[in-house]
N, C-alpha and C. Protein backbone atom coordinates (compact mmCIF):
# COMPACT_ATOMS: atom_id res chain seq x y z
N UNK A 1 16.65 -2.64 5.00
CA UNK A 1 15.47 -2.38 4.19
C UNK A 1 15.62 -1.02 3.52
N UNK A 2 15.56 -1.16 1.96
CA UNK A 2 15.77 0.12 1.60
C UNK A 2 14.66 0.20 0.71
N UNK A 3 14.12 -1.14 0.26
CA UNK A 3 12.92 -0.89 -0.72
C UNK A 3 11.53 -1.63 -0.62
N UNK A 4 10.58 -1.02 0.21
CA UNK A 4 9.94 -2.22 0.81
C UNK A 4 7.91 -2.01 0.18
N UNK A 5 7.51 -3.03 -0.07
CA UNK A 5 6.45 -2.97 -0.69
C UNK A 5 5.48 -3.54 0.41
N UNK A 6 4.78 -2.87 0.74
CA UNK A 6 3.54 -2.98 1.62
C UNK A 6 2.08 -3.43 0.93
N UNK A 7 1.61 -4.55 0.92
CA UNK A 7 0.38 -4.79 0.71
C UNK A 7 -0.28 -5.51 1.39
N UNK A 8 -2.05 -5.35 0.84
CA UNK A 8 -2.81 -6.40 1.02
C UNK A 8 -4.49 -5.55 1.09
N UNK A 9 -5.30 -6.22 1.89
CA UNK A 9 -6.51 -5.75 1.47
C UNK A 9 -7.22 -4.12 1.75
N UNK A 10 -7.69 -3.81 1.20
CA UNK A 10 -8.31 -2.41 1.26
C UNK A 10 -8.84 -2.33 2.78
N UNK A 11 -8.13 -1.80 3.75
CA UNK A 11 -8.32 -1.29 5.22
C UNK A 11 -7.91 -2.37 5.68
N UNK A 12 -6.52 -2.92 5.56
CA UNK A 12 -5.80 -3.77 6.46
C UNK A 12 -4.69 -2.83 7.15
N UNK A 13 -4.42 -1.73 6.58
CA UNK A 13 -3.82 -0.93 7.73
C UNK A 13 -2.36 -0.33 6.73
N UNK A 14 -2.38 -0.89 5.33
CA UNK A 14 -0.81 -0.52 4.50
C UNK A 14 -0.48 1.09 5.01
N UNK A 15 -1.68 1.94 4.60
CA UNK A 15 -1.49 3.06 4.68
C UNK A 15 -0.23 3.62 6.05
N UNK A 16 -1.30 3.19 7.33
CA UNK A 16 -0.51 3.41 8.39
C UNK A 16 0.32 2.88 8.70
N UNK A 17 0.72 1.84 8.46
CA UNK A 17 2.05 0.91 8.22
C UNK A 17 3.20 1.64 7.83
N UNK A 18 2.67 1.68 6.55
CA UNK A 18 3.59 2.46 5.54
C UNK A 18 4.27 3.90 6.17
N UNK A 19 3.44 4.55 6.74
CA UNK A 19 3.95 6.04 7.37
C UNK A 19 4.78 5.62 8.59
N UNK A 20 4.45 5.11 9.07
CA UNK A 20 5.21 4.59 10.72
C UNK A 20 6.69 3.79 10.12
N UNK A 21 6.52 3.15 9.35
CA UNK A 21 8.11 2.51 8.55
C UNK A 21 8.78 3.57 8.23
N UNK A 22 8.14 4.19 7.31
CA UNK A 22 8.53 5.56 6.80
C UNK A 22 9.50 6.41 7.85
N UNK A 23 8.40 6.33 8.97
CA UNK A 23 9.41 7.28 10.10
C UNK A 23 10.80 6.58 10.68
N UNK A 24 10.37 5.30 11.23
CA UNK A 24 11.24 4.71 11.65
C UNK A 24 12.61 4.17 10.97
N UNK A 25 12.66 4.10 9.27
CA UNK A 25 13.28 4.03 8.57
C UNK A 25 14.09 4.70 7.91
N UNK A 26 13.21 6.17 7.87
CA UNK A 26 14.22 7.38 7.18
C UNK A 26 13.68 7.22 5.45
N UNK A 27 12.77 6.24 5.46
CA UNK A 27 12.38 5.97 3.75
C UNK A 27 11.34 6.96 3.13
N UNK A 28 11.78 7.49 2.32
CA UNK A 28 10.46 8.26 1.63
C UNK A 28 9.26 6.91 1.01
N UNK A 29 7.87 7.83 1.81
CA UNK A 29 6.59 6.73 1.21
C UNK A 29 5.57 6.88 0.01
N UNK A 30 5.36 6.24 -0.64
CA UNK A 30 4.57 6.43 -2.00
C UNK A 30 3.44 5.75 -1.52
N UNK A 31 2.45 6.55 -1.76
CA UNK A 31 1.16 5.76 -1.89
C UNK A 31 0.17 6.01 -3.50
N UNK A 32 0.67 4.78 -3.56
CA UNK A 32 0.24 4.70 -5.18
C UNK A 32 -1.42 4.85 -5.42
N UNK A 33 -2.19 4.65 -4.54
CA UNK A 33 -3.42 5.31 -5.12
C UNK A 33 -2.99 6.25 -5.31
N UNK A 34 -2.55 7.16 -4.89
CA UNK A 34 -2.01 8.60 -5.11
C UNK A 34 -1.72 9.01 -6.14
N UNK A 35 -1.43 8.01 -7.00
CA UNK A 35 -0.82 8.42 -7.97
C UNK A 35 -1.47 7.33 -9.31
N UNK A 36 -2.36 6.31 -8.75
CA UNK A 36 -3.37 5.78 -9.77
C UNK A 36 -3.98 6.49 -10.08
N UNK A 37 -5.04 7.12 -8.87
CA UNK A 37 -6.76 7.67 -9.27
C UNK A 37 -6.28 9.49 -9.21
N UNK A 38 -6.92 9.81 -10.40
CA UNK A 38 -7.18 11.09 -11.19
C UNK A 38 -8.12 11.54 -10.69
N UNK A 39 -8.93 12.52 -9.17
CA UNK A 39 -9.75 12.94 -8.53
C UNK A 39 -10.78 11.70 -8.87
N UNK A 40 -11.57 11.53 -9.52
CA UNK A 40 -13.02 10.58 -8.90
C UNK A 40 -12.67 9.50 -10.14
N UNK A 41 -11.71 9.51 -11.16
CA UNK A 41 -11.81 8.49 -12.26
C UNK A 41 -10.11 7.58 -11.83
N UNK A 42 -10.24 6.45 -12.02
CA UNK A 42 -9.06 6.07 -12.21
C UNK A 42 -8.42 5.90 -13.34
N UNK A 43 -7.20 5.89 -13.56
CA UNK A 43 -5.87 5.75 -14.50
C UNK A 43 -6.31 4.36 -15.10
N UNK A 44 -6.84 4.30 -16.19
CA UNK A 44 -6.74 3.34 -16.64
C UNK A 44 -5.96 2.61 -18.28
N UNK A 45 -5.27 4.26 -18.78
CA UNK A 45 -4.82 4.21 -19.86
C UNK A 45 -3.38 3.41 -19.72
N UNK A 46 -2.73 3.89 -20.89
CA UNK A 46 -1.48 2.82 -20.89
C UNK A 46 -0.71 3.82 -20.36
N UNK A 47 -0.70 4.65 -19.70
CA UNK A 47 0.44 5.41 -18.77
C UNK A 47 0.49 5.26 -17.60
N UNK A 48 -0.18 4.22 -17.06
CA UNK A 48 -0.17 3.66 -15.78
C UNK A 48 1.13 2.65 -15.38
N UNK A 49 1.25 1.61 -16.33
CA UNK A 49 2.40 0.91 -15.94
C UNK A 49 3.76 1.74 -16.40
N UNK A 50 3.84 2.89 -16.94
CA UNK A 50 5.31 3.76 -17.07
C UNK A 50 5.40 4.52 -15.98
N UNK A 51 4.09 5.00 -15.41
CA UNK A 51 4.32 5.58 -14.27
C UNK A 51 4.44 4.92 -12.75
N UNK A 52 4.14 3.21 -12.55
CA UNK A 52 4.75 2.61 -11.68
C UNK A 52 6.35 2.16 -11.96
N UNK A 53 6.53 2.21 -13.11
CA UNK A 53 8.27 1.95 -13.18
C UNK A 53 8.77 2.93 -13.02
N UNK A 54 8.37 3.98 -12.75
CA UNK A 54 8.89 5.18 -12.50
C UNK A 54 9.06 5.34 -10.74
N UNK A 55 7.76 4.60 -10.41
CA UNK A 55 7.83 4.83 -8.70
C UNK A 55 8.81 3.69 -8.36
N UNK A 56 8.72 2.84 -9.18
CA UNK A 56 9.68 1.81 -8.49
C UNK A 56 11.07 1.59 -8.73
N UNK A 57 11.89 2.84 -9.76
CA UNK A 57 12.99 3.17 -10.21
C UNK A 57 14.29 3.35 -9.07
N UNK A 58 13.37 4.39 -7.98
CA UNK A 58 14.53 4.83 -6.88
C UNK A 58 15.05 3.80 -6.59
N UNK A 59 16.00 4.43 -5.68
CA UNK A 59 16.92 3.20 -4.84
C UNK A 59 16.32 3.13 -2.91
N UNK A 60 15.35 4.14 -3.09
CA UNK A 60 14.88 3.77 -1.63
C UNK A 60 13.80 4.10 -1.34
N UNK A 61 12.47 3.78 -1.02
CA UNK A 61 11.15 3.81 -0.96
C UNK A 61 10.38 2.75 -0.28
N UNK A 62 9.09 2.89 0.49
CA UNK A 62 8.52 2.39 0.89
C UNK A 62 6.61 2.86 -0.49
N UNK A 63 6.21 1.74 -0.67
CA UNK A 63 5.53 1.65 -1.74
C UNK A 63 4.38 0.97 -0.77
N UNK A 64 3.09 1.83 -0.92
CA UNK A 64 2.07 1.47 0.39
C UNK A 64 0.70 1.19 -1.20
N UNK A 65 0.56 -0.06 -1.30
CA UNK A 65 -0.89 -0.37 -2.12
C UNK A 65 -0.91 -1.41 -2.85
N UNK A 66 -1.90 -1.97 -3.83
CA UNK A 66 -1.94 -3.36 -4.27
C UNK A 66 -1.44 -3.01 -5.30
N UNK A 67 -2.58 -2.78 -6.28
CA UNK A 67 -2.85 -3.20 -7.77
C UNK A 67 -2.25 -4.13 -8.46
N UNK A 68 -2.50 -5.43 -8.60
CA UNK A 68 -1.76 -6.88 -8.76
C UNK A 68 -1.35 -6.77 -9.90
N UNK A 69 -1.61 -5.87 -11.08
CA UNK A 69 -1.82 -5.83 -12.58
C UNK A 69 0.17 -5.35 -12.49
N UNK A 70 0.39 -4.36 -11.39
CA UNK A 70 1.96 -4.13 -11.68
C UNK A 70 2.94 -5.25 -10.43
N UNK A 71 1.99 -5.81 -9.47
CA UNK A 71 2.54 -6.26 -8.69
C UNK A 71 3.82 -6.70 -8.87
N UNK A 72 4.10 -7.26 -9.54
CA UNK A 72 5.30 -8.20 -9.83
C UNK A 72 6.56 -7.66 -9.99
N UNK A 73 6.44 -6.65 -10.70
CA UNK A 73 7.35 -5.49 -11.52
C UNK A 73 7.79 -5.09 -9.55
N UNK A 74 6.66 -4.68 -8.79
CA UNK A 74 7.36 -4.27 -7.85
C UNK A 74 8.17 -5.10 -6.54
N UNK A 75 7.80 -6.32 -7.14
CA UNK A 75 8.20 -7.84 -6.18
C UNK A 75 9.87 -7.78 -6.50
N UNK A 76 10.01 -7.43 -7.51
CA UNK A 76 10.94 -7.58 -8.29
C UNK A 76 12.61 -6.69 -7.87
N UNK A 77 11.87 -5.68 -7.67
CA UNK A 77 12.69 -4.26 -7.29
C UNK A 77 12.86 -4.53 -5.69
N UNK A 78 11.54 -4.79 -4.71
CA UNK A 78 11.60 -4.62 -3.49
C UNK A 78 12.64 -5.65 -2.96
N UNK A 79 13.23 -4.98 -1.65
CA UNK A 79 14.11 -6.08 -0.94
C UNK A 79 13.61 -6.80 0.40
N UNK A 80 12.00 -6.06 0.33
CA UNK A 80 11.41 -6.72 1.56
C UNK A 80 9.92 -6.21 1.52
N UNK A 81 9.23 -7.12 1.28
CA UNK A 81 7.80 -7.10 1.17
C UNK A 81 7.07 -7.30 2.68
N UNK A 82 5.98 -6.65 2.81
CA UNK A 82 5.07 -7.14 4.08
C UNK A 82 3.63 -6.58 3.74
N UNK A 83 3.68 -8.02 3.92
CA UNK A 83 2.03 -8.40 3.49
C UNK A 83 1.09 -8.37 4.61
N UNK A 84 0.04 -7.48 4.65
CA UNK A 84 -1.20 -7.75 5.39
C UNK A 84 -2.16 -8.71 5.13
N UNK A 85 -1.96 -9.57 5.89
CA UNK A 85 -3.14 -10.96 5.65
C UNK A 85 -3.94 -10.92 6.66
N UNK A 86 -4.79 -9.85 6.85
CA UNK A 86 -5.68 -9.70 7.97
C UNK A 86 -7.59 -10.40 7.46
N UNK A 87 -8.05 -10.69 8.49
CA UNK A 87 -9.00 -11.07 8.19
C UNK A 87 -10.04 -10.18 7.62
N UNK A 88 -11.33 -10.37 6.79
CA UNK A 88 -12.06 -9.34 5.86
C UNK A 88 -12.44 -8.41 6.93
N UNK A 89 -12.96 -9.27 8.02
CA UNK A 89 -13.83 -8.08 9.36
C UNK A 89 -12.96 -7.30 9.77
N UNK A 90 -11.54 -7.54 9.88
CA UNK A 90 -10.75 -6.30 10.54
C UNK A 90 -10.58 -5.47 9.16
N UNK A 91 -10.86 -6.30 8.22
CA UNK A 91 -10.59 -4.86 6.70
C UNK A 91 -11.68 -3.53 7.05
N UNK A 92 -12.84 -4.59 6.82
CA UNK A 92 -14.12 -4.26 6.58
C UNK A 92 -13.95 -2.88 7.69
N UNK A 93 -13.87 -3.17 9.08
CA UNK A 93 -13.70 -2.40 9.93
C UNK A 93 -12.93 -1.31 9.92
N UNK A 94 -11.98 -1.63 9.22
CA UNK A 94 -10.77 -0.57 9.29
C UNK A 94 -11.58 0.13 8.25
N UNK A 95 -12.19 0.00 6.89
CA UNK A 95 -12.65 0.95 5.47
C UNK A 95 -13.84 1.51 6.41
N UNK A 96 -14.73 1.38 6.98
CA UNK A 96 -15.92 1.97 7.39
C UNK A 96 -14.88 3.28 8.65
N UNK A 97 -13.78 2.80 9.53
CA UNK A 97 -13.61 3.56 10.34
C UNK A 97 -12.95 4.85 9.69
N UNK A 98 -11.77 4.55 8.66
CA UNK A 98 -11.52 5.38 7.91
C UNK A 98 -12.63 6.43 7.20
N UNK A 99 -13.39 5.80 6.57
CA UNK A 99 -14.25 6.50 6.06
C UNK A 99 -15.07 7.50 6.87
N UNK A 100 -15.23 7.06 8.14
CA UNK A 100 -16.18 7.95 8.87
C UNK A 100 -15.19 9.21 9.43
N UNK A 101 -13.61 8.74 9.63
CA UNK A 101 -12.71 10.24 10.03
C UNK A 101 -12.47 11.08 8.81
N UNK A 102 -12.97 10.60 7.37
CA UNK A 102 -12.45 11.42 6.78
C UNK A 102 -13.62 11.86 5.87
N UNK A 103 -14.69 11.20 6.32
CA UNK A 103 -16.34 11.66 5.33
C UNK A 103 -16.51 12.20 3.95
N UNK A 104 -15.67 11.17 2.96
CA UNK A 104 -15.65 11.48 1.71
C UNK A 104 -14.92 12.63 1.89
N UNK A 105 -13.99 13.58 2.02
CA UNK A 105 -12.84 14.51 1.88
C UNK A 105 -11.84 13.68 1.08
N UNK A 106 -11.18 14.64 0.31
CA UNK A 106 -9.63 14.22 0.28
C UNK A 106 -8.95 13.92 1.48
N UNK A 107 -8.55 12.70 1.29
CA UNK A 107 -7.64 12.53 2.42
C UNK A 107 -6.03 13.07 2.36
N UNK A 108 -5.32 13.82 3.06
CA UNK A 108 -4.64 14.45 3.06
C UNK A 108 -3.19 13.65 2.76
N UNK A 109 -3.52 12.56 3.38
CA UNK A 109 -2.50 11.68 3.31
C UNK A 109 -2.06 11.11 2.00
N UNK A 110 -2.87 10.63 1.45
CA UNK A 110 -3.02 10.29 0.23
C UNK A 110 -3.32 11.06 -0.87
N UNK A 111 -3.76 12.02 -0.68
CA UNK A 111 -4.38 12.76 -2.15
C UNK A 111 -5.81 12.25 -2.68
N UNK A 112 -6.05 11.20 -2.21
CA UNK A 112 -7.26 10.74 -2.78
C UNK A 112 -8.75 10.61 -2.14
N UNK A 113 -9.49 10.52 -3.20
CA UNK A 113 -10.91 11.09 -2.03
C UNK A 113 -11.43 9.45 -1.16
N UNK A 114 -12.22 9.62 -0.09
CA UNK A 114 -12.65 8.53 0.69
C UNK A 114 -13.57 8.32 0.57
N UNK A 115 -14.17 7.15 0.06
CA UNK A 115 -15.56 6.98 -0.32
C UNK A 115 -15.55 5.22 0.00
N UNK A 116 -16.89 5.04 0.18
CA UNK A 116 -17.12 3.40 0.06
C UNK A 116 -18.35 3.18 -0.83
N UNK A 117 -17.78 2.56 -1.77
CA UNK A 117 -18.38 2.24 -2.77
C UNK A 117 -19.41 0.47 -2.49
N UNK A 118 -20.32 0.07 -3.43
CA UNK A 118 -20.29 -1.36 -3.91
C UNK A 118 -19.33 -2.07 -4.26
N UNK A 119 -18.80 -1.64 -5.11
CA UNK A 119 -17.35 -2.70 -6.18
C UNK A 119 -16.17 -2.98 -4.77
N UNK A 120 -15.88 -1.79 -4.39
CA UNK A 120 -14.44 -1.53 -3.18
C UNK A 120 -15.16 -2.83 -2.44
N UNK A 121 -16.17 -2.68 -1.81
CA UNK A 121 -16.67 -3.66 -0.44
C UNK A 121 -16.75 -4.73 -1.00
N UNK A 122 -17.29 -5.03 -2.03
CA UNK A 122 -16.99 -6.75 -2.93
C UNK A 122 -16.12 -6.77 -3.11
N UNK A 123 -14.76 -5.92 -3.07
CA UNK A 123 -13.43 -6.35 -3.83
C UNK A 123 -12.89 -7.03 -2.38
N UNK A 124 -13.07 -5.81 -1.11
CA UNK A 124 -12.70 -6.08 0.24
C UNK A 124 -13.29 -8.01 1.04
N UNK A 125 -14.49 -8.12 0.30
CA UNK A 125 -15.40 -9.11 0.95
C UNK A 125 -14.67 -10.65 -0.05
N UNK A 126 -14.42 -10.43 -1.37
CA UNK A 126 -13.73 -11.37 -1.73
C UNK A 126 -12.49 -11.48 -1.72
N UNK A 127 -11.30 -10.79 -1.55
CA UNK A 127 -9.93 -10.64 -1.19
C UNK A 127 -9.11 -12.12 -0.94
N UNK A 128 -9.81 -12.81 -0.02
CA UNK A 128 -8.95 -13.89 0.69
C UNK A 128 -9.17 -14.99 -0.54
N UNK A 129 -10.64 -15.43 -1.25
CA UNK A 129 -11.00 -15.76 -2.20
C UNK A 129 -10.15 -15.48 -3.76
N UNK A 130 -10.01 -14.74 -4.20
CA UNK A 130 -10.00 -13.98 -5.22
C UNK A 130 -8.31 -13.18 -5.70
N UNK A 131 -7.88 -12.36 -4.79
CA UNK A 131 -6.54 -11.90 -4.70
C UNK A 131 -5.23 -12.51 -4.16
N UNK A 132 -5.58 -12.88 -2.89
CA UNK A 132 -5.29 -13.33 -1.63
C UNK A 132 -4.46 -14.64 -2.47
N UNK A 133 -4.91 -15.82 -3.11
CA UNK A 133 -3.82 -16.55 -3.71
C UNK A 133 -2.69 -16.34 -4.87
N UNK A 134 -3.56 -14.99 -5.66
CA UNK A 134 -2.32 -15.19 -6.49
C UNK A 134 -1.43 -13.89 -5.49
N UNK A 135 -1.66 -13.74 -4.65
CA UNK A 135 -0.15 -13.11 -3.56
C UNK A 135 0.59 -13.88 -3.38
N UNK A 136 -0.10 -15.00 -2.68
CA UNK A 136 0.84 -15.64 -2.19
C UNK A 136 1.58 -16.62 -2.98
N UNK A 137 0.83 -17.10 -4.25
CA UNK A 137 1.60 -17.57 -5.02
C UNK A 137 3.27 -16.32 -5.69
N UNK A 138 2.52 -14.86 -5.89
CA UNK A 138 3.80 -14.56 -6.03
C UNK A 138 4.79 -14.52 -4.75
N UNK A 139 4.45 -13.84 -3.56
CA UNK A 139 5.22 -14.29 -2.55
C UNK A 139 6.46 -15.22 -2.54
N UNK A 140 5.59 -16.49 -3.25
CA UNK A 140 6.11 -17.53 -3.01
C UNK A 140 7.82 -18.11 -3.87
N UNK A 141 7.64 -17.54 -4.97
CA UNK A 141 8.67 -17.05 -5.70
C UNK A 141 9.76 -15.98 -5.95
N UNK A 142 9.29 -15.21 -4.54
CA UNK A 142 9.66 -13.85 -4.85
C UNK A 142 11.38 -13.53 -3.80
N UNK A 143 12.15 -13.21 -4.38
CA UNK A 143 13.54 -13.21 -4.13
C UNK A 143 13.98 -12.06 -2.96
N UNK A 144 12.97 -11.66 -2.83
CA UNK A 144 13.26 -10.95 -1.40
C UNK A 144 12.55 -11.38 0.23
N UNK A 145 13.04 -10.16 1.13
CA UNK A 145 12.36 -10.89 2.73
C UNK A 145 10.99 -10.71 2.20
N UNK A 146 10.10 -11.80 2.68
CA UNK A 146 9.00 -11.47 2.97
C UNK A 146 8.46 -11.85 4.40
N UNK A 147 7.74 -10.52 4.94
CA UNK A 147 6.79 -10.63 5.86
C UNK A 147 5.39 -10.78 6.14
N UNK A 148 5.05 -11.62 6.78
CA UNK A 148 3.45 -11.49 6.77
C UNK A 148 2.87 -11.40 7.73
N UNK A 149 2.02 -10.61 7.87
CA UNK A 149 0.90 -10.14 9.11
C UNK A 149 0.22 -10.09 9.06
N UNK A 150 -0.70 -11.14 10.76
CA UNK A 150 -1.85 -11.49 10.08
C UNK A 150 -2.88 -10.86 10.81
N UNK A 151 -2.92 -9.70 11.99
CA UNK A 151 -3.54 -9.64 12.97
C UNK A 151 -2.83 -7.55 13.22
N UNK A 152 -3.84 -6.90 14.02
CA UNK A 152 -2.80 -5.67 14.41
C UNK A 152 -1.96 -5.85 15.03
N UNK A 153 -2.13 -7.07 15.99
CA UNK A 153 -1.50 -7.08 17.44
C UNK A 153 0.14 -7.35 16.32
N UNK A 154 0.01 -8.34 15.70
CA UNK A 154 1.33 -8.49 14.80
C UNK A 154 2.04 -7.59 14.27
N UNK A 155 1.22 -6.50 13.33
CA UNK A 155 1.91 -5.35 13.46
C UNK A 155 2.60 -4.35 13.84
N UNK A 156 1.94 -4.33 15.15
CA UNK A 156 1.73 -3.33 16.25
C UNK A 156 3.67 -4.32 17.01
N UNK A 157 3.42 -5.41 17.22
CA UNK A 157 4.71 -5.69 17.33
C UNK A 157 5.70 -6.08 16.23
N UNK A 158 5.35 -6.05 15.15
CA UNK A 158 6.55 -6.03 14.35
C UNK A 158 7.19 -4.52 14.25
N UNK A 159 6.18 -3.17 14.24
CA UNK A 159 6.83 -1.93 14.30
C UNK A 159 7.78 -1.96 15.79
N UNK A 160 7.12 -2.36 17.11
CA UNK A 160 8.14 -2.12 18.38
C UNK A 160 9.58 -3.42 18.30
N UNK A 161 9.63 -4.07 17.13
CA UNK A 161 11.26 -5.11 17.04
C UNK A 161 11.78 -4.20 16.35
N UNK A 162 11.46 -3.21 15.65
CA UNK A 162 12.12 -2.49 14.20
C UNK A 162 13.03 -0.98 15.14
N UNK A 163 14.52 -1.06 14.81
CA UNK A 163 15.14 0.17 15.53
C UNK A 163 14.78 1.45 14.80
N UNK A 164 14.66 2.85 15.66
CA UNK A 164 14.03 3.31 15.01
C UNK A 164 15.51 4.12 13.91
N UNK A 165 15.22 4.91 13.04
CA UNK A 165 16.46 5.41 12.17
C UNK A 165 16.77 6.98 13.13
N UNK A 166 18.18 6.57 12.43
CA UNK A 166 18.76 8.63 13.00
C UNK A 166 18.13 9.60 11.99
N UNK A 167 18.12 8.93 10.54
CA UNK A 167 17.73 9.50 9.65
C UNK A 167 16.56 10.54 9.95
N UNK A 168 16.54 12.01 8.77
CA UNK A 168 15.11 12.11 9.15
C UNK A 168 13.81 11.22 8.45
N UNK A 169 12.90 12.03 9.00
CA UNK A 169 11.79 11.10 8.78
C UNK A 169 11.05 10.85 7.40
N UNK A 170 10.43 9.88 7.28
CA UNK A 170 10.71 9.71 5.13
C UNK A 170 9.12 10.21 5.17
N UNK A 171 9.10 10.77 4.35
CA UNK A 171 8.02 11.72 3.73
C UNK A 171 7.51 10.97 3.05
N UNK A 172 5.70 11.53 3.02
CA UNK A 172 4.68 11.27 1.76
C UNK A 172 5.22 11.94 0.44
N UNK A 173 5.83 10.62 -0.62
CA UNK A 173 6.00 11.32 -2.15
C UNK A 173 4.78 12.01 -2.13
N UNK A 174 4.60 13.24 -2.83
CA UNK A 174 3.15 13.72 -3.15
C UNK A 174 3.02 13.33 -4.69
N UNK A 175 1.40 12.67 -4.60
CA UNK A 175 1.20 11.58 -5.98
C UNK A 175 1.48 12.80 -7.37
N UNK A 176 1.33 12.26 -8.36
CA UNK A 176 1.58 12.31 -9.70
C UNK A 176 0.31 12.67 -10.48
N UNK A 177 -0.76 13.25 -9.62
CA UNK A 177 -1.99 13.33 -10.36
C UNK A 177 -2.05 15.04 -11.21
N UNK A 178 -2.32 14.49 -12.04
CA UNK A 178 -2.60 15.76 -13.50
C UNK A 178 -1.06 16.03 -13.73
N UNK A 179 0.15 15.47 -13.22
CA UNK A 179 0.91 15.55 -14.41
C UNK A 179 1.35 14.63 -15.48
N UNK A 180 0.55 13.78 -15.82
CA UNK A 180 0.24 12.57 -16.85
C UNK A 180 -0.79 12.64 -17.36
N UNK A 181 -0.62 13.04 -18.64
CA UNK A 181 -1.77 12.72 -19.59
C UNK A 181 -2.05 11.91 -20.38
């Protein structure tokens, strides 16, 4: 695994996924909110998709987030996808628990601020509805490993099958915010 794309619903766990691969792998991690949302507005101009071909250029990265609009582009590049297909209540659970350790702060991890919105919790509450097939329809075409997880407990043992690396440990890219205008 040298290029691996982590998704699925807002508090299914990519984030922490993503860092724990990261370690165990030796892969530097991108977390592309990080590098979508511009302090409280998001990226919505046309320098958004130059700046995911840009994250997805290297030759080794772990890529922790959705946004389906570039998905493909990064299906494309990755050599091993793992998908969180967790149910909405363990989302739901995971965005409220997050939110309460980090009480609207920047989260350090990410660069980006923590908030729970209306739109986020309807995006979270329709997911399986709404997102959730055209994944798996790309999934389904998609020329690399894919993994899917549907539960923590799955996680939690897919990280203890994974050896850990000699390498050192792969770092948070720090996002791309305010140097794109």
């Amino acid at each position: 695994m040298r290029r691996v794309a982590v998704i699925g619903c807002g508090g299914a766990g990519k984030t922490t996924l993503s860092r724990e691969l990261g370690r165990r792998l030796g892969l530097p991690v991108v977390h592309i909110d990080g590098h979508y949302w511009r302090g409280a507005d998001a990226r919505r101009g046309d320098d958004w998709p130059e700046i995911h071909r840009q994250l997805i250029a290297g030759d080794r990265w772990i890529l922790d987030g959705m946004k389906p609009g570039v998905l493909a582009e990064r299906l494309e590049r990755a050599d091993t996808v793992i998908f969180l297909d967790l149910p909405r209540g363990t989302c739901l659970r995971g965005v409220v628990a997050r939110r309460l350790r980090h009480l609207g702060r920047v989260r350090p991890d990410t660069g980006t601020y923590d908030r729970l919105e209306l739109p986020f919790l309807r995006w979270i509450w329709g997911f399986g509805r709404d997102v959730r097939p055209t994944i798996l329809a790309a999934l389904g075409g998609c020329s690399c490993d894919v993994v899917v997880l549907r539960s923590r407990r799955e996680i939690d043992g897919y990280l203890a099958a994974l050896p850990r690396s000699e390498r050192a440990p792969g770092a948070l890219v720090p996002a791309l915010v305010g140097t794109h205008s």
